[in-house]
PDB file of N, CA and C in Angstrom:
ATOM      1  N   UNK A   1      48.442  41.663  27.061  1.00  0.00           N
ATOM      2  CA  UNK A   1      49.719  40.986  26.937  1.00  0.00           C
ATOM      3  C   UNK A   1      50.233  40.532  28.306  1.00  0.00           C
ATOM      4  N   UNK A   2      49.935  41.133  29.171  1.00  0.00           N
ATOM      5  CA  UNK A   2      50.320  41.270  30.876  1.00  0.00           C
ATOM      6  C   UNK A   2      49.396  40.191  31.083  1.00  0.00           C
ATOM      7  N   UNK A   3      48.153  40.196  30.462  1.00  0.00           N
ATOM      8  CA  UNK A   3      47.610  38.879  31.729  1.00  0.00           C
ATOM      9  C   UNK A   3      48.024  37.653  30.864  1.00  0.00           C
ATOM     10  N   UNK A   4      48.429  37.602  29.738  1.00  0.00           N
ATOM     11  CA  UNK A   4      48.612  36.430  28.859  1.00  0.00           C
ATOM     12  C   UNK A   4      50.014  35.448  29.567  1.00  0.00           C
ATOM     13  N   UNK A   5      51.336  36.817  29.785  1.00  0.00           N
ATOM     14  CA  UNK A   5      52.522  36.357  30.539  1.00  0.00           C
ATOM     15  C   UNK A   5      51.553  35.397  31.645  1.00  0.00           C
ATOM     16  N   UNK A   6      50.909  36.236  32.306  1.00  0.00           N
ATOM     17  CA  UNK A   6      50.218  35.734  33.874  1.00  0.00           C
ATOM     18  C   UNK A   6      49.979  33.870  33.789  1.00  0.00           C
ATOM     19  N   UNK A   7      48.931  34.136  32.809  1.00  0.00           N
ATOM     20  CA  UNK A   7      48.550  32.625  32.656  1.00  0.00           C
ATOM     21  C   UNK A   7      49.489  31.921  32.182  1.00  0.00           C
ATOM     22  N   UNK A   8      50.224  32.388  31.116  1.00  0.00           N
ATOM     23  CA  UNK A   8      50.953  31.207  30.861  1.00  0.00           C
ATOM     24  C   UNK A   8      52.290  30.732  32.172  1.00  0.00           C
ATOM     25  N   UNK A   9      52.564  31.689  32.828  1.00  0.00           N
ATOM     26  CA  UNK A   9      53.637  31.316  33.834  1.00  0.00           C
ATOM     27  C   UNK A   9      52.417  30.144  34.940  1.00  0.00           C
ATOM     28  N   UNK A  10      51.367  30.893  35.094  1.00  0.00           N
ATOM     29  CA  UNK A  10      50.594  30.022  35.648  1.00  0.00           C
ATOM     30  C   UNK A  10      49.698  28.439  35.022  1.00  0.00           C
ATOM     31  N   UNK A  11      49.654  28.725  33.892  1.00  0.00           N
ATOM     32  CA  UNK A  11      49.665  26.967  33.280  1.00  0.00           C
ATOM     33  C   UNK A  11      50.600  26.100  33.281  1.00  0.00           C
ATOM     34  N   UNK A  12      51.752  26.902  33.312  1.00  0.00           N
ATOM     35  CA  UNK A  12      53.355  26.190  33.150  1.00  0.00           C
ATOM     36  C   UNK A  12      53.350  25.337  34.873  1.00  0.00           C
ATOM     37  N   UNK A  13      53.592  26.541  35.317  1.00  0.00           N
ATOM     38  CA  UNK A  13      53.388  25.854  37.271  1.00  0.00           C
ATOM     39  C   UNK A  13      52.317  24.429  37.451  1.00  0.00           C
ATOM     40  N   UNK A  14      50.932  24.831  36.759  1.00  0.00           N
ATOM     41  CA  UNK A  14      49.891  23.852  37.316  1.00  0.00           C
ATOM     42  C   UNK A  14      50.336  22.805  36.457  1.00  0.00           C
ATOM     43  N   UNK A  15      50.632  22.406  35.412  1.00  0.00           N
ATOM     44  CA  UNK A  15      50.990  21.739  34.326  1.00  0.00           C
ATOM     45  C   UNK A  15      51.764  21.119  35.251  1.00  0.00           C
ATOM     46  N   UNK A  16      53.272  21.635  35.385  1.00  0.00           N
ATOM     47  CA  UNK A  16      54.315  20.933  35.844  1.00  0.00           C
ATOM     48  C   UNK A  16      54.393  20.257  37.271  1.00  0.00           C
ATOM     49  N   UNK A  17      53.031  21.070  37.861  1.00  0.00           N
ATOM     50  CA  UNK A  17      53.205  20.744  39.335  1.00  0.00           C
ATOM     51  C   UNK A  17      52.098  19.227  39.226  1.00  0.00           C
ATOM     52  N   UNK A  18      51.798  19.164  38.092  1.00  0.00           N
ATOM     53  CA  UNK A  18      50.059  17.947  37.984  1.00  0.00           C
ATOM     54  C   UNK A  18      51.601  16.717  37.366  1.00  0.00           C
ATOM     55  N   UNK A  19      52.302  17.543  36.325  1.00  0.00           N
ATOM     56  CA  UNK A  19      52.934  15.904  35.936  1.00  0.00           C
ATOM     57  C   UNK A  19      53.908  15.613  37.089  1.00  0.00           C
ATOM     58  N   UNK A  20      54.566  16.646  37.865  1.00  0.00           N
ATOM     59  CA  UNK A  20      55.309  15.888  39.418  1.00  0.00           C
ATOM     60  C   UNK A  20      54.389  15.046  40.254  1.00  0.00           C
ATOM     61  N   UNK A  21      53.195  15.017  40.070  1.00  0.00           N
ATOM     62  CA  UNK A  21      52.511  14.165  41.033  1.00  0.00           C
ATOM     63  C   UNK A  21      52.122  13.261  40.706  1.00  0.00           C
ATOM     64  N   UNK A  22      52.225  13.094  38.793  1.00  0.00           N
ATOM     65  CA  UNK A  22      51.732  11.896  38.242  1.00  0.00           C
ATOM     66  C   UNK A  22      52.764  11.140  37.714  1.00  0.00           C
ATOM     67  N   UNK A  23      53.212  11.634  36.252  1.00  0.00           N
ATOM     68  CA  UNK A  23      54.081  10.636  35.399  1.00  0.00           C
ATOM     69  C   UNK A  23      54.926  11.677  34.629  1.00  0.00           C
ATOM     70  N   UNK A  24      56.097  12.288  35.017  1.00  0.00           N
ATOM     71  CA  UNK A  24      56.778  13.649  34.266  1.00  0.00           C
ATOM     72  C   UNK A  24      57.057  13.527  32.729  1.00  0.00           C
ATOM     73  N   UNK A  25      56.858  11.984  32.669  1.00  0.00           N
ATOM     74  CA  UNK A  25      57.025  11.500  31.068  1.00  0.00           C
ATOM     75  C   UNK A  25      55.976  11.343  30.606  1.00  0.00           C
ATOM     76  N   UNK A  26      54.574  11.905  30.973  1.00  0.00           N
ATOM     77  CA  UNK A  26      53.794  11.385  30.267  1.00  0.00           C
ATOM     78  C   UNK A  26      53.208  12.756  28.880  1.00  0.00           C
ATOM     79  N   UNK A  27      53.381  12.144  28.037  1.00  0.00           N
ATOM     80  CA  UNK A  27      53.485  12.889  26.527  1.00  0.00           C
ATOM     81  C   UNK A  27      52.185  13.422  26.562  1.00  0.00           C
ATOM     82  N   UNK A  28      53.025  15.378  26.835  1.00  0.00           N
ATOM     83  CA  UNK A  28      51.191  16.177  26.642  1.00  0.00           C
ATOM     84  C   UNK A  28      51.777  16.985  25.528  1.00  0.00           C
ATOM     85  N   UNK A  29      50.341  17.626  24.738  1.00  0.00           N
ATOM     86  CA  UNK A  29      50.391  18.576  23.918  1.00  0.00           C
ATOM     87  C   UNK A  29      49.962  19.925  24.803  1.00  0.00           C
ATOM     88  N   UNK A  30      50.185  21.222  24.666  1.00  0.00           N
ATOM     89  CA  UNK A  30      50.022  22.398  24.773  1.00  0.00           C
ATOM     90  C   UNK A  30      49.667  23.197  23.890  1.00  0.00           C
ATOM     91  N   UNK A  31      48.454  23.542  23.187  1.00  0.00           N
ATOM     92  CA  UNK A  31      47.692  24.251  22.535  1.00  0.00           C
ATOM     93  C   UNK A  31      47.823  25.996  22.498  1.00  0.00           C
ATOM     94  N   UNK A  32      48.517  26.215  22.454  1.00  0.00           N
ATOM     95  CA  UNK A  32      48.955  27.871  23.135  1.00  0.00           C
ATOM     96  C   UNK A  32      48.097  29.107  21.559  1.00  0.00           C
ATOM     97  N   UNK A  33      48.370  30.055  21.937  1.00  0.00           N
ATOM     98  CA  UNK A  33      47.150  31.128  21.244  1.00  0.00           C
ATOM     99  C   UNK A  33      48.048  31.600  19.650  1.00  0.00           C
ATOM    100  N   UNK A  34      49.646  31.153  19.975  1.00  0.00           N
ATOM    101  CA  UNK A  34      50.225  31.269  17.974  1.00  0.00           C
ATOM    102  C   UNK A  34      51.340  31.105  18.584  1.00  0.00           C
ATOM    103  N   UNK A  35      52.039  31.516  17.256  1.00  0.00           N
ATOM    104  CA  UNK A  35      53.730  30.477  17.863  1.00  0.00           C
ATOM    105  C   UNK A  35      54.752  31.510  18.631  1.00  0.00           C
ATOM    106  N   UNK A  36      54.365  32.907  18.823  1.00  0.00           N
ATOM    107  CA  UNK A  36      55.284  33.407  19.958  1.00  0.00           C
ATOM    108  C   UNK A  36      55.000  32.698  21.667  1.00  0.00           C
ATOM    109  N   UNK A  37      53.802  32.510  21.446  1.00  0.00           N
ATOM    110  CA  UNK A  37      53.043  32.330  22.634  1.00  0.00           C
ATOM    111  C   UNK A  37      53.289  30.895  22.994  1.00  0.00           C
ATOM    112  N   UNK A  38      53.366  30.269  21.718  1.00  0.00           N
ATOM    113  CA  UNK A  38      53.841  28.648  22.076  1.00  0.00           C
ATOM    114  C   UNK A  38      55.312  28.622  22.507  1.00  0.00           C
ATOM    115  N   UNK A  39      55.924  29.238  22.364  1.00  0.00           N
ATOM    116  CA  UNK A  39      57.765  29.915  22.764  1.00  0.00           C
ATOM    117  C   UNK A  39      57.975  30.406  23.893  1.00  0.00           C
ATOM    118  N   UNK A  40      57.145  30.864  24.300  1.00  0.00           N
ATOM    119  CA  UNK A  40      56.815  31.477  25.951  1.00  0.00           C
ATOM    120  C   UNK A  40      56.277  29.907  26.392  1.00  0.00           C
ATOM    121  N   UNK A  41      55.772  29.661  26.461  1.00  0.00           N
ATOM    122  CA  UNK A  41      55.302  28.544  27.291  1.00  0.00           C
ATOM    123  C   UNK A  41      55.820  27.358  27.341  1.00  0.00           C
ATOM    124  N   UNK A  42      56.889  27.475  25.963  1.00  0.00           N
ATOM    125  CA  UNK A  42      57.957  26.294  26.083  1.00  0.00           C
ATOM    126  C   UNK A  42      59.538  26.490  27.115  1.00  0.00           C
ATOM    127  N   UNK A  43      59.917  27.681  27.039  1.00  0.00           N
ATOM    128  CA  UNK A  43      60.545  28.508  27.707  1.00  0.00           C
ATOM    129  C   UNK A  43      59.802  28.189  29.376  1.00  0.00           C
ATOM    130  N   UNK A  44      58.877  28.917  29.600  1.00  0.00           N
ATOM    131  CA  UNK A  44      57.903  28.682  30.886  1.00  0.00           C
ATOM    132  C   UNK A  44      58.143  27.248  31.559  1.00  0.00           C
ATOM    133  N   UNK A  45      58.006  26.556  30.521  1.00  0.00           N
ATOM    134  CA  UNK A  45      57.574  24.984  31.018  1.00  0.00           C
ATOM    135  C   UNK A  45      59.173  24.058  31.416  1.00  0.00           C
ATOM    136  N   UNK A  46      60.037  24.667  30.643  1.00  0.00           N
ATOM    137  CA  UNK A  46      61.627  24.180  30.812  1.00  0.00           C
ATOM    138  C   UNK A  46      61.814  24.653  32.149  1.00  0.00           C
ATOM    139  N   UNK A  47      62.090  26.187  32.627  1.00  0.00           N
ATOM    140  CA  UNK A  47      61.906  26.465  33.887  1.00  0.00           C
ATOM    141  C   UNK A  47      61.455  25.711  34.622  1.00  0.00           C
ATOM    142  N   UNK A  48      60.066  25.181  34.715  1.00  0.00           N
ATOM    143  CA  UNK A  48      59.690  25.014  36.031  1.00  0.00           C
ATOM    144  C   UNK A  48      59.946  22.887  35.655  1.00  0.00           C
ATOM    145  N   UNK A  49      61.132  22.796  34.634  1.00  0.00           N
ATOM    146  CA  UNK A  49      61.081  21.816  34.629  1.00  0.00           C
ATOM    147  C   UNK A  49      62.685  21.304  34.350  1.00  0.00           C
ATOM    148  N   UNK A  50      63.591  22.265  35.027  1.00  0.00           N
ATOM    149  CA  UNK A  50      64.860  22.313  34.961  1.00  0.00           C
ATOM    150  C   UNK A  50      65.701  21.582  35.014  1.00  0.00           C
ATOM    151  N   UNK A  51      65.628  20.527  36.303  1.00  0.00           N
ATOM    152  CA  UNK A  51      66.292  19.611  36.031  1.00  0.00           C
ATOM    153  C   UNK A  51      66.118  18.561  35.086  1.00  0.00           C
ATOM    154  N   UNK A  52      64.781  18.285  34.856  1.00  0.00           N
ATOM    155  CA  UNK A  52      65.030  17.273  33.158  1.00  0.00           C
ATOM    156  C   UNK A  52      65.342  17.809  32.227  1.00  0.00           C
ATOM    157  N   UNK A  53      64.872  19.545  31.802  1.00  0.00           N
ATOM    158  CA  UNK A  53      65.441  20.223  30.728  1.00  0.00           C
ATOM    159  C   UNK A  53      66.614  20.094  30.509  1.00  0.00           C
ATOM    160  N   UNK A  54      67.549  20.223  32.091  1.00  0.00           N
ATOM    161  CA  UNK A  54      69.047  20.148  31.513  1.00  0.00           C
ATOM    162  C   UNK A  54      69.544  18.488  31.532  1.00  0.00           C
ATOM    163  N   UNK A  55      68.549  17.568  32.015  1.00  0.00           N
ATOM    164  CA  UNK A  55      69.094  15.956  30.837  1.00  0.00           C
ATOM    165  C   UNK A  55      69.001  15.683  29.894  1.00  0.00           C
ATOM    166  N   UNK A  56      67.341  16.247  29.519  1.00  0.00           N
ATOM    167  CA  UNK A  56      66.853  15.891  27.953  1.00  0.00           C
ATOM    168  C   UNK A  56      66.708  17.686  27.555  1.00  0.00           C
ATOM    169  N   UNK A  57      67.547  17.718  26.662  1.00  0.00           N
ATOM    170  CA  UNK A  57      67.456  19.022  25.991  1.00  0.00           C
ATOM    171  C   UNK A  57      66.295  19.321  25.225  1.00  0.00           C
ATOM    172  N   UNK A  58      65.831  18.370  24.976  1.00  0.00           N
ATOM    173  CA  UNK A  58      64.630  18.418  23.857  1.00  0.00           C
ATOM    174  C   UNK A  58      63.116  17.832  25.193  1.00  0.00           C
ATOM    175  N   UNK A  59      63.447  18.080  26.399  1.00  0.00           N
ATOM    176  CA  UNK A  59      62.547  17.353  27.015  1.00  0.00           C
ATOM    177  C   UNK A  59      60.708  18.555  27.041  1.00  0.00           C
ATOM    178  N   UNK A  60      60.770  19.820  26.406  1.00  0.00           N
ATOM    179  CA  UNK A  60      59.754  20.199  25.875  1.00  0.00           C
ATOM    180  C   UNK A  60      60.316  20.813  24.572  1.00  0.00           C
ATOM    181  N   UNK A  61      59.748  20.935  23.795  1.00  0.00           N
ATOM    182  CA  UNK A  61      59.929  21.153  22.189  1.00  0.00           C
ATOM    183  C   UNK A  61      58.689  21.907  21.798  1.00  0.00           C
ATOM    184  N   UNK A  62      58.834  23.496  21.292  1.00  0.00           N
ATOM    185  CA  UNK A  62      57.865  24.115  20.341  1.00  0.00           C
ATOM    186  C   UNK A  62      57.788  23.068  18.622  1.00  0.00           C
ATOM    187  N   UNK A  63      56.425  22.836  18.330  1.00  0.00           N
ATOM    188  CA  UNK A  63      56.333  22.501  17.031  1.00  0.00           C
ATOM    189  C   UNK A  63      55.462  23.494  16.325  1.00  0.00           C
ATOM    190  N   UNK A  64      56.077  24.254  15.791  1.00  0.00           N
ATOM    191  CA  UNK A  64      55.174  25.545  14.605  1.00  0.00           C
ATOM    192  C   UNK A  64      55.857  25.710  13.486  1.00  0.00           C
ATOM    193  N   UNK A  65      54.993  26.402  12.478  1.00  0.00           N
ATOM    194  CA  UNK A  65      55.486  26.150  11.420  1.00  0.00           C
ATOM    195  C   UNK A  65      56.712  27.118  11.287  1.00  0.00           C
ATOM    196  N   UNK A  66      57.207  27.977  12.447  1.00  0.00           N
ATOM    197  CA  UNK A  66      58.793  28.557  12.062  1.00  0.00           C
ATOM    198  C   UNK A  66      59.185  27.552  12.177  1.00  0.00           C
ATOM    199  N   UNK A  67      59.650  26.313  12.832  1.00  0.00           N
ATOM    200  CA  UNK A  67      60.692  25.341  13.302  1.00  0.00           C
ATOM    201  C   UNK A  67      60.575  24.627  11.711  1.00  0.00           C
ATOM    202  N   UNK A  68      59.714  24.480  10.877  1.00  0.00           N
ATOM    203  CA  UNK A  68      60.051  23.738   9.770  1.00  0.00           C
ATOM    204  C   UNK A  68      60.472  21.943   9.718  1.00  0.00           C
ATOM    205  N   UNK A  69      61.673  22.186   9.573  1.00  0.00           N
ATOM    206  CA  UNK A  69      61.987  20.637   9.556  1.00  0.00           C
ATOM    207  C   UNK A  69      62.672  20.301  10.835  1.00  0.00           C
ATOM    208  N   UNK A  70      62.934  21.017  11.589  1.00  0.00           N
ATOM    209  CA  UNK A  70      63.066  20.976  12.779  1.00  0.00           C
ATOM    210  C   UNK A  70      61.893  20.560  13.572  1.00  0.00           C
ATOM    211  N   UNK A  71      60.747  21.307  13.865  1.00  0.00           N
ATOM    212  CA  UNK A  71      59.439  20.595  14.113  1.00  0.00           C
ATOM    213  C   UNK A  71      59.275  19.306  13.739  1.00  0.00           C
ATOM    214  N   UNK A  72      59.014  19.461  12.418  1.00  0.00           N
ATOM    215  CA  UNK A  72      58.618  18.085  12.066  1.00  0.00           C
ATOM    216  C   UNK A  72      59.792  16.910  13.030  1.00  0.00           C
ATOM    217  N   UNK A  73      60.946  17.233  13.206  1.00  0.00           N
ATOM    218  CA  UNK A  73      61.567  15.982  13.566  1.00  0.00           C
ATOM    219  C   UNK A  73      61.564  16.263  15.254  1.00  0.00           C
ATOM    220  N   UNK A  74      61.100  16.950  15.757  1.00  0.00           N
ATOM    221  CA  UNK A  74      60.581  17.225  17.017  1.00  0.00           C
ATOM    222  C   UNK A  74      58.922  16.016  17.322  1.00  0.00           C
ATOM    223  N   UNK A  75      58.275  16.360  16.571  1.00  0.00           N
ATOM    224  CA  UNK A  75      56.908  15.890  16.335  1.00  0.00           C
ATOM    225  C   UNK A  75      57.297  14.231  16.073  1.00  0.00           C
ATOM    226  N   UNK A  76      57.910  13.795  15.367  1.00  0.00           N
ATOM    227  CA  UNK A  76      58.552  12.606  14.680  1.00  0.00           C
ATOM    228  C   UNK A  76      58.693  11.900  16.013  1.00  0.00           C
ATOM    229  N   UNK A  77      59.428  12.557  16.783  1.00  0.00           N
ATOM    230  CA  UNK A  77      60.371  11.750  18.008  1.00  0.00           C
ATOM    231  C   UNK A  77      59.354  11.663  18.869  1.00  0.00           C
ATOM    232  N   UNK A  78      58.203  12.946  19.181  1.00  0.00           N
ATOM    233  CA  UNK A  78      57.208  12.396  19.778  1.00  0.00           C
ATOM    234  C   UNK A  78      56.871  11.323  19.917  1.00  0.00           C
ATOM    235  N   UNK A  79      55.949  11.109  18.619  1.00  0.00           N
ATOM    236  CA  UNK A  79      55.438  10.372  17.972  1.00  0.00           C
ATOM    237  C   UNK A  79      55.559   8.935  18.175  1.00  0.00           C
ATOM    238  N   UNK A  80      57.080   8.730  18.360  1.00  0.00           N
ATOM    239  CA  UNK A  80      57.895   7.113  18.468  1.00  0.00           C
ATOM    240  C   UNK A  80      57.618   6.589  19.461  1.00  0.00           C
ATOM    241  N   UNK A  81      57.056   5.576  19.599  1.00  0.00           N
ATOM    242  CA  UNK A  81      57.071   5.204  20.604  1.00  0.00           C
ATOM    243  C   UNK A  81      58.003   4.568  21.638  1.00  0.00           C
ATOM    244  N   UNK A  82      59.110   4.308  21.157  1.00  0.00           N
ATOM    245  CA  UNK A  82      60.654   3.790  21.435  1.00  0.00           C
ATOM    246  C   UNK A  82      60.926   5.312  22.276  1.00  0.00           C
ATOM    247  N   UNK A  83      60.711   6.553  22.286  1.00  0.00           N
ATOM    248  CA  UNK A  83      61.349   7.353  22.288  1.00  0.00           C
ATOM    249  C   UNK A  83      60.997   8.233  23.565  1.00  0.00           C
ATOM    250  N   UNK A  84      61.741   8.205  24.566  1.00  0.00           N
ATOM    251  CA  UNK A  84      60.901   9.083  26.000  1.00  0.00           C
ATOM    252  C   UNK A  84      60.729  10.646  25.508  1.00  0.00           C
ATOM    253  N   UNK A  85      61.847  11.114  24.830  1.00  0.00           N
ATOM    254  CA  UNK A  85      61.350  12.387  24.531  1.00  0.00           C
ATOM    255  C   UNK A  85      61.400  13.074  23.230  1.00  0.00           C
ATOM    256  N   UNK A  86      60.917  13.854  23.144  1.00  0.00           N
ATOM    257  CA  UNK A  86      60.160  14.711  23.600  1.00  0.00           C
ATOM    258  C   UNK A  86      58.928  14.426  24.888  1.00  0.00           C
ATOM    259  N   UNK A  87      58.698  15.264  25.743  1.00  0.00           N
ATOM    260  CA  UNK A  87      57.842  14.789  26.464  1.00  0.00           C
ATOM    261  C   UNK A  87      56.382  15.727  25.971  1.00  0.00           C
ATOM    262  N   UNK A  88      56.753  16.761  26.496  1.00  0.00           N
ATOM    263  CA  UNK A  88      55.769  18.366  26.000  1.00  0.00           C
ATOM    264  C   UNK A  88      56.152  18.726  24.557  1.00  0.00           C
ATOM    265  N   UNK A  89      54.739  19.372  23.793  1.00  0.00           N
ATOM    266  CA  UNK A  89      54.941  19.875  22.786  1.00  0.00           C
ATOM    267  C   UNK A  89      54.096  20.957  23.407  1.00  0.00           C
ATOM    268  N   UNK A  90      54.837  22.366  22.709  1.00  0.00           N
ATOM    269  CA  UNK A  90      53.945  23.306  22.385  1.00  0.00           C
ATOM    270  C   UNK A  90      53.955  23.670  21.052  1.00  0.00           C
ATOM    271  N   UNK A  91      52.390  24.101  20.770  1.00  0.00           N
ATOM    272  CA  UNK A  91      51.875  24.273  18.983  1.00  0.00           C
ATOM    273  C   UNK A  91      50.976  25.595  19.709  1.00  0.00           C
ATOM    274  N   UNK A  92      50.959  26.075  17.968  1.00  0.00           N
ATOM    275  CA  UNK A  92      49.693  26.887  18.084  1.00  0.00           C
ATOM    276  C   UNK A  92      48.789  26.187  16.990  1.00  0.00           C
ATOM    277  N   UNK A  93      48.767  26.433  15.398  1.00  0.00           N
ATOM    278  CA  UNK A  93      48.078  26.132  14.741  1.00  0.00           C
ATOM    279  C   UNK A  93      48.351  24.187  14.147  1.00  0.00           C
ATOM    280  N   UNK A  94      49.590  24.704  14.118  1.00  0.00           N
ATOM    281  CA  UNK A  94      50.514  23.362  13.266  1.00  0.00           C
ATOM    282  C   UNK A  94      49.369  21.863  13.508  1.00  0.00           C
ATOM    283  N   UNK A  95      49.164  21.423  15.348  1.00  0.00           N
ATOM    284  CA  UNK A  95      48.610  20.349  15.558  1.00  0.00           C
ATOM    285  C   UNK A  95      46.727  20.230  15.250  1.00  0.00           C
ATOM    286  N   UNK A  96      46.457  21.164  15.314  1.00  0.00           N
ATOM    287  CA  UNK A  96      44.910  21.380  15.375  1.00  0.00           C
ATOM    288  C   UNK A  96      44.346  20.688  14.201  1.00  0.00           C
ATOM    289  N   UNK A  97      45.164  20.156  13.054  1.00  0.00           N
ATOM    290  CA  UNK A  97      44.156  19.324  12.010  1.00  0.00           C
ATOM    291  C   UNK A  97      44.553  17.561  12.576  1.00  0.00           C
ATOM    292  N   UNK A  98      44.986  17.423  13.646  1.00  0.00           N
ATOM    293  CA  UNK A  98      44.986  16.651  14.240  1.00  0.00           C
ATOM    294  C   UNK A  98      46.676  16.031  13.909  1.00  0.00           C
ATOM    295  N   UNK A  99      46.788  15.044  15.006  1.00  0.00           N
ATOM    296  CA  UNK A  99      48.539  14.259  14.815  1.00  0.00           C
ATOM    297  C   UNK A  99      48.147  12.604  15.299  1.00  0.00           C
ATOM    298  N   UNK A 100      48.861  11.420  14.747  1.00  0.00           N
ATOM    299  CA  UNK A 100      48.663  10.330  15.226  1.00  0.00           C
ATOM    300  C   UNK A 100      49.654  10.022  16.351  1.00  0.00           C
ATOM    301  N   UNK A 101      49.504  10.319  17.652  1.00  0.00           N
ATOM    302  CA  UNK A 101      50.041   9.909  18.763  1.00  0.00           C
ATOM    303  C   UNK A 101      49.571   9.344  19.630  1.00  0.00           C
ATOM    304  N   UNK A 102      49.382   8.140  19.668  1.00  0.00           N
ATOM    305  CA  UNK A 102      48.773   7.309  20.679  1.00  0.00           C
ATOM    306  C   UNK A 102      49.512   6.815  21.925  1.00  0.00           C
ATOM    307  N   UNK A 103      50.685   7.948  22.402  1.00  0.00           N
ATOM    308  CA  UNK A 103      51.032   8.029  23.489  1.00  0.00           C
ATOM    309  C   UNK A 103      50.779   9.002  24.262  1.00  0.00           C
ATOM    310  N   UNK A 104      49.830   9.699  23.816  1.00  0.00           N
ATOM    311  CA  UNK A 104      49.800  11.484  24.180  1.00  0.00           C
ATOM    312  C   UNK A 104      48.700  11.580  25.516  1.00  0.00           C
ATOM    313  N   UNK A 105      49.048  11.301  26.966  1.00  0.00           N
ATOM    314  CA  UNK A 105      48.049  11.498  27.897  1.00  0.00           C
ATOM    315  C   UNK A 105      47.312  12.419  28.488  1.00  0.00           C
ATOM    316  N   UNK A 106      47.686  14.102  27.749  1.00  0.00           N
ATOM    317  CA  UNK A 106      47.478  14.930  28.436  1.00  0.00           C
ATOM    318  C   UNK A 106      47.293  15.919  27.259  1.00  0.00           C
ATOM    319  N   UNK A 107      46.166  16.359  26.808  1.00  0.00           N
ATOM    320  CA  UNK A 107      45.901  17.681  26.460  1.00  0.00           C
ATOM    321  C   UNK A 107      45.456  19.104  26.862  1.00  0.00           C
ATOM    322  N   UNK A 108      46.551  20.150  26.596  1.00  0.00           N
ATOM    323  CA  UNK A 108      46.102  21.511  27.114  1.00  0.00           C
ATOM    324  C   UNK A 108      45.868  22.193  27.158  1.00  0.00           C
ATOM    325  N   UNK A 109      44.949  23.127  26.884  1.00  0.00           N
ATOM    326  CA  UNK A 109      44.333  24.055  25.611  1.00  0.00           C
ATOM    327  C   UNK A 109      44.172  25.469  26.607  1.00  0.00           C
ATOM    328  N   UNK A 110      45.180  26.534  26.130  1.00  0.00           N
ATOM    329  CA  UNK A 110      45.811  27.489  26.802  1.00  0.00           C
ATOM    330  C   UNK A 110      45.409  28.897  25.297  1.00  0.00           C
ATOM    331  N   UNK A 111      43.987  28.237  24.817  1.00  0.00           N
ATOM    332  CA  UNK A 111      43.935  29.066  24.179  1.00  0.00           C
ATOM    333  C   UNK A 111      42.147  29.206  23.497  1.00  0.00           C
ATOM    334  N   UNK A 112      41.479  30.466  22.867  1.00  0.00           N
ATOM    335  CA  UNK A 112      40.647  30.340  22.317  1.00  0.00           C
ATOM    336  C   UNK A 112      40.232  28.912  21.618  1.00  0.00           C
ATOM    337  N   UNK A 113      38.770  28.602  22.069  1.00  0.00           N
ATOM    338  CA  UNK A 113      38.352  27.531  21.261  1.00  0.00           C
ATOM    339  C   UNK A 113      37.130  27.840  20.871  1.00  0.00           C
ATOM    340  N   UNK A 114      36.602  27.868  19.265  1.00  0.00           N
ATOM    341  CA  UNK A 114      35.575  28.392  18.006  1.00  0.00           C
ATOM    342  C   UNK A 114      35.250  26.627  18.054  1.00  0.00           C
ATOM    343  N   UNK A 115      33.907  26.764  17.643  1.00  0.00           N
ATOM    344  CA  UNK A 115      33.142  25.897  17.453  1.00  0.00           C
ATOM    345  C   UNK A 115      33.204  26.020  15.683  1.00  0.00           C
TER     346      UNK A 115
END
């Protein structure tokens, strides 16, 4: 559980420190290991991303299936292309049968991957 905190404070940093050098808007997904873990890393990722967190409130957004219809309209706004944010999503299972976002430049997979 201790090294899981570890990495994820440390994906959050490399994450946030790769989109300050590139495009802070550019729409990534975060693949995290289930949906507490996607909550930590959305949490994680606001931190080290504070000052847009506190412009765009929604500027990272957990989508799992607790959020419900909340997700879904998290995912929705993604999705838009009219729409700067959401910027970050974190999922655990919810995205993995795939999502149509053809704005999405950055995928991050912060978790087991089965063939």
């Amino acid at each position: 559980m201790v090294a899981l905190k570890a990495r994820t404070e440390a994906v959050a940093a490399h994450l946030s420190g790769y989109l300050k050098g590139t495009d802070r808007y550019a729409k990534t997904i975060v693949f995290c290991v289930d949906q507490e873990h996607a909550d930590e890393m959305r949490r994680a990722l606001n931190n080290h991303n504070a000052d847009l967190s506190r412009k765009h409130a929604d500027y990272v957004c957990r989508v799992t299936a607790d959020e419900g219809d909340i997700g879904r309209g998290h995912l929705s706004n993604f999705q838009d292309l009219e729409r700067e944010t959401p910027v970050i999503l974190t999922t655990s299972q919810m995205l993995t049968t795939g999502v149509d976002a053809p704005t999405v430049q950055n995928v991050v997979l912060v978790r087991v991957i089965t063939r």
